[in-house]
Protein backbone atom coordinates (compact mmCIF):
# COMPACT_ATOMS: atom_id res chain seq x y z
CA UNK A 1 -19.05 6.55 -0.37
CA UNK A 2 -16.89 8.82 1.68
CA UNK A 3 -15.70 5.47 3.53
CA UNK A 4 -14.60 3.89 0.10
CA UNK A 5 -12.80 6.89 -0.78
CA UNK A 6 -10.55 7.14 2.66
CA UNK A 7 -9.59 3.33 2.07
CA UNK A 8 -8.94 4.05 -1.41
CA UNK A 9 -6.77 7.17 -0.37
CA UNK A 10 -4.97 4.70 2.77
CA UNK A 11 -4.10 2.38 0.19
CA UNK A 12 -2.66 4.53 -2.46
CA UNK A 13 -0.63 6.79 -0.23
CA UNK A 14 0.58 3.76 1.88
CA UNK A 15 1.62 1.90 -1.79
CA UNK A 16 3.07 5.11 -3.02
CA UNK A 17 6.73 4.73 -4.74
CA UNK A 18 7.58 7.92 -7.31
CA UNK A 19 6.23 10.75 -4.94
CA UNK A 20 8.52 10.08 -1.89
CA UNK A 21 11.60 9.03 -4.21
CA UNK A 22 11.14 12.44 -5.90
CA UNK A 23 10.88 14.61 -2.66
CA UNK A 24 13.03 12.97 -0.03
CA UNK A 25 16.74 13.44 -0.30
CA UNK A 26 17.43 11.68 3.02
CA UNK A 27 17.91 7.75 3.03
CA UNK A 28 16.71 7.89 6.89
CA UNK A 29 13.13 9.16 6.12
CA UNK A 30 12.44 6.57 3.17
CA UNK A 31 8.92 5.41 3.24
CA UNK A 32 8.46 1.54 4.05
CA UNK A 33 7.90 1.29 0.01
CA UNK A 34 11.03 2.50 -1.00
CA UNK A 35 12.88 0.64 1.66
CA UNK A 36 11.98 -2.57 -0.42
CA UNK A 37 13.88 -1.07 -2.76
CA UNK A 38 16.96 -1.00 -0.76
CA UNK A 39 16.92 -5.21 -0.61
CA UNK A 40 17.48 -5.19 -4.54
CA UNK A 41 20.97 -4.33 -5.96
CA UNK A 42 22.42 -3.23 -9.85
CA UNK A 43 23.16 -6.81 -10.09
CA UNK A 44 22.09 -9.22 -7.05
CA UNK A 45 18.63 -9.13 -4.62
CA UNK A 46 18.02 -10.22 -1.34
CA UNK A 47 14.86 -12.24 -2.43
CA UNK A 48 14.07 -13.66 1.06
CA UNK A 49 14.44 -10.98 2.77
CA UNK A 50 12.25 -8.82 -0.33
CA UNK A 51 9.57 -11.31 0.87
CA UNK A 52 9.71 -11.27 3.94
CA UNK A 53 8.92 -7.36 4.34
CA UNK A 54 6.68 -7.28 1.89
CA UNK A 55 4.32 -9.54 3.53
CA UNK A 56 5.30 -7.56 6.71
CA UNK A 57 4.58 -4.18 4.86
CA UNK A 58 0.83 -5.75 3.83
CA UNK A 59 -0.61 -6.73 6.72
CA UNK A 60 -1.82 -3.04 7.48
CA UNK A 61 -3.78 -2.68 4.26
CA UNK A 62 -5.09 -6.15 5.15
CA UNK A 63 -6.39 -5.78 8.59
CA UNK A 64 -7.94 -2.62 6.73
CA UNK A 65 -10.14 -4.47 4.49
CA UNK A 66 -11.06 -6.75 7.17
CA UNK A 67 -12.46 -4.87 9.44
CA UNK A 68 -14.04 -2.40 6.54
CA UNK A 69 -15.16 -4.87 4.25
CA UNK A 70 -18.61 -4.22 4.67
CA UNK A 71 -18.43 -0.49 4.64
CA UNK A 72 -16.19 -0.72 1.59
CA UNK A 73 -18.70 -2.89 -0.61
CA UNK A 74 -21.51 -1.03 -0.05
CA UNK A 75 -19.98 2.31 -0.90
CA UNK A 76 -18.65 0.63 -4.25
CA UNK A 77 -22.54 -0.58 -4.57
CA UNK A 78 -23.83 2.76 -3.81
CA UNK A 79 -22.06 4.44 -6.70
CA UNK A 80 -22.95 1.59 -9.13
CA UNK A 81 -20.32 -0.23 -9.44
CA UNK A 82 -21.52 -3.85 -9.08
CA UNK A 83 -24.84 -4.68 -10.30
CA UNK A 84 -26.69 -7.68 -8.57
């Protein structure tokens, strides 16, 4: 359980948007998420490049799961969530 709750945690902290854009004032200690934000203007976005960093940016969370897959599906079975 306590394993399911630490990816959990990695995964919402690493995804979060609203807390660092409310607290930091300083464009040079941006998070990775609202960096993304920087590749879309008022009226024109760098799609490709958009793209490009977010598949950059989700490779962490995806060598994650991969290597706690197991741990992370029997913690969700432990607290009854899948039924089976």
């Amino acid at each position: 359980g306590i394993a399911t709750l630490i990816i959990s945690s990695f995964v919402t902290v690493w995804n979060d948007f609203m807390g660092p854009l409310i607290y930091l004032s300083s464009e040079e200690k941006y998070t990775a998420a609202l960096g993304l934000r920087s590749f879309i203007g008022m009226y024109t976005g760098q799609w490709h490049y958009l793209m490009a960093a977010s598949t950059v940016l989700v490779i962490p969370v995806i060598i994650l799961f991969a290597f706690c897959q197991k741990i992370f599906i029997n913690g969700i079975n432990l607290s009854g969530g899948l039924k089976g």
